[in-house]
Protein backbone atom coordinates (compact mmCIF):
# COMPACT_ATOMS: atom_id res chain seq x y z
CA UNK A 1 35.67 -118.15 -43.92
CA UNK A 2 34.11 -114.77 -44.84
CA UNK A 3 30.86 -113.69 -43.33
CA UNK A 4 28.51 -111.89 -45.91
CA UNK A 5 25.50 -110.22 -44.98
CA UNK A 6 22.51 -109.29 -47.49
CA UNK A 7 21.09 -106.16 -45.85
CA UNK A 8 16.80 -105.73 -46.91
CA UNK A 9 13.11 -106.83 -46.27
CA UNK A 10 13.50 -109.70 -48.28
CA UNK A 11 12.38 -108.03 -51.48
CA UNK A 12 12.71 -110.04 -54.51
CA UNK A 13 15.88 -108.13 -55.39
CA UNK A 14 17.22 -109.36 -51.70
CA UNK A 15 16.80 -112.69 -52.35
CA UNK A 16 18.91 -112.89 -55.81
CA UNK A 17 21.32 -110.88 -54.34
CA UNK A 18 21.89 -113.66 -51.81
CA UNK A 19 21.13 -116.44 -54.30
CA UNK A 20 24.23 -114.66 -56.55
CA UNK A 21 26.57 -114.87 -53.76
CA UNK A 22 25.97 -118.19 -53.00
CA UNK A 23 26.27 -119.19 -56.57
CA UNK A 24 29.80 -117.48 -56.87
CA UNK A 25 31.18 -119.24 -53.81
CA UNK A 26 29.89 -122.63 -54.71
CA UNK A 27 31.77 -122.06 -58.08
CA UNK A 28 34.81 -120.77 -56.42
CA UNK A 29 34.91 -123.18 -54.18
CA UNK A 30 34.90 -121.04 -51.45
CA UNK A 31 33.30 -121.52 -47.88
CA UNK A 32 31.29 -118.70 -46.75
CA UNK A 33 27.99 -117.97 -43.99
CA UNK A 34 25.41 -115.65 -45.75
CA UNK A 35 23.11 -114.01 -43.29
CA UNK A 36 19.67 -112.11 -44.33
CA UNK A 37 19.23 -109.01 -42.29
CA UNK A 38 15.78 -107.89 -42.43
CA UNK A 39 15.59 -105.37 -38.94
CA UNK A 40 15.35 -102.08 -40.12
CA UNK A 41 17.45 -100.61 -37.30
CA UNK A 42 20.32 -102.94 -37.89
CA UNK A 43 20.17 -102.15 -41.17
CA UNK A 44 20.83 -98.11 -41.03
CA UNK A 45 23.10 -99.01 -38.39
CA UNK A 46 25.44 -99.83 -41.35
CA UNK A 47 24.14 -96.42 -42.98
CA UNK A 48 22.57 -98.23 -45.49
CA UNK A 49 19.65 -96.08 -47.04
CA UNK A 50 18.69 -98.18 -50.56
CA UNK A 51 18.52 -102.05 -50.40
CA UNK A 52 19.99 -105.02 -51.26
CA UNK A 53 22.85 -103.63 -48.94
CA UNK A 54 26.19 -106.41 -48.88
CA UNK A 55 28.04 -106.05 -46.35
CA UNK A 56 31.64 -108.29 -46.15
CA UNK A 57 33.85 -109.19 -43.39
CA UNK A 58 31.98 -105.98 -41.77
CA UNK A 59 32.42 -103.88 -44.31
CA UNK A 60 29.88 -102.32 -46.51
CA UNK A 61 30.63 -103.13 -50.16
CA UNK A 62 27.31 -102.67 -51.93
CA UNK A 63 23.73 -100.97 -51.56
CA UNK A 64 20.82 -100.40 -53.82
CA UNK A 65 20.01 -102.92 -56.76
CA UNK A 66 21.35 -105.99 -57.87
CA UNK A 67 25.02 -106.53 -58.07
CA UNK A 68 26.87 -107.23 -61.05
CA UNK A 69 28.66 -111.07 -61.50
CA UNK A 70 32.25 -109.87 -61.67
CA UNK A 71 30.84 -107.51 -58.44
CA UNK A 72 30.00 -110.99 -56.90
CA UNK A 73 33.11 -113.21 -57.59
CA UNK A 74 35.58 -110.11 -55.60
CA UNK A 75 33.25 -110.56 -52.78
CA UNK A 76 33.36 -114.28 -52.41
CA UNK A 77 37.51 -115.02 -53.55
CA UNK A 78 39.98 -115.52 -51.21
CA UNK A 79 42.17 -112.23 -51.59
């Protein structure tokens, strides 16, 4: 199971991000734990400066604005 995280303050832009993501697994069928990270300090930790950040498996894969679909579906398949 991947573990995504959606890096921000829980701006509008935040939540669709997250809403996306969850979308795209549910259509993949693919199990995954989204997590909202709202501290500030754990955010730049990931040297994120420009929110929604994404961050997969650990790794950061997005930051700043929403994400595009296709974006979405590499996050959440099984590869």
């Amino acid at each position: 199971m991947k573990t995504i995280k959606v890096l921000g303050s829980g701006c509008k832009n935040c939540e669709t991000t997250a809403n996306l993501i969850k979308i795209a697994a549910e259509q993949a069928g693919v199990e995954i734990e989204v997590e909202k990270v709202t501290d500030i300090a754990e955010i730049m930790a990931f040297g994120v400066m420009s929110t929604p950040g994404v961050v997969v498996d650990g790794e950061v894969v997005h930051a700043g604005g929403l994400p595009g679909p296709d974006l979405v579906r590499e996050w959440v398949s099984e590869n």
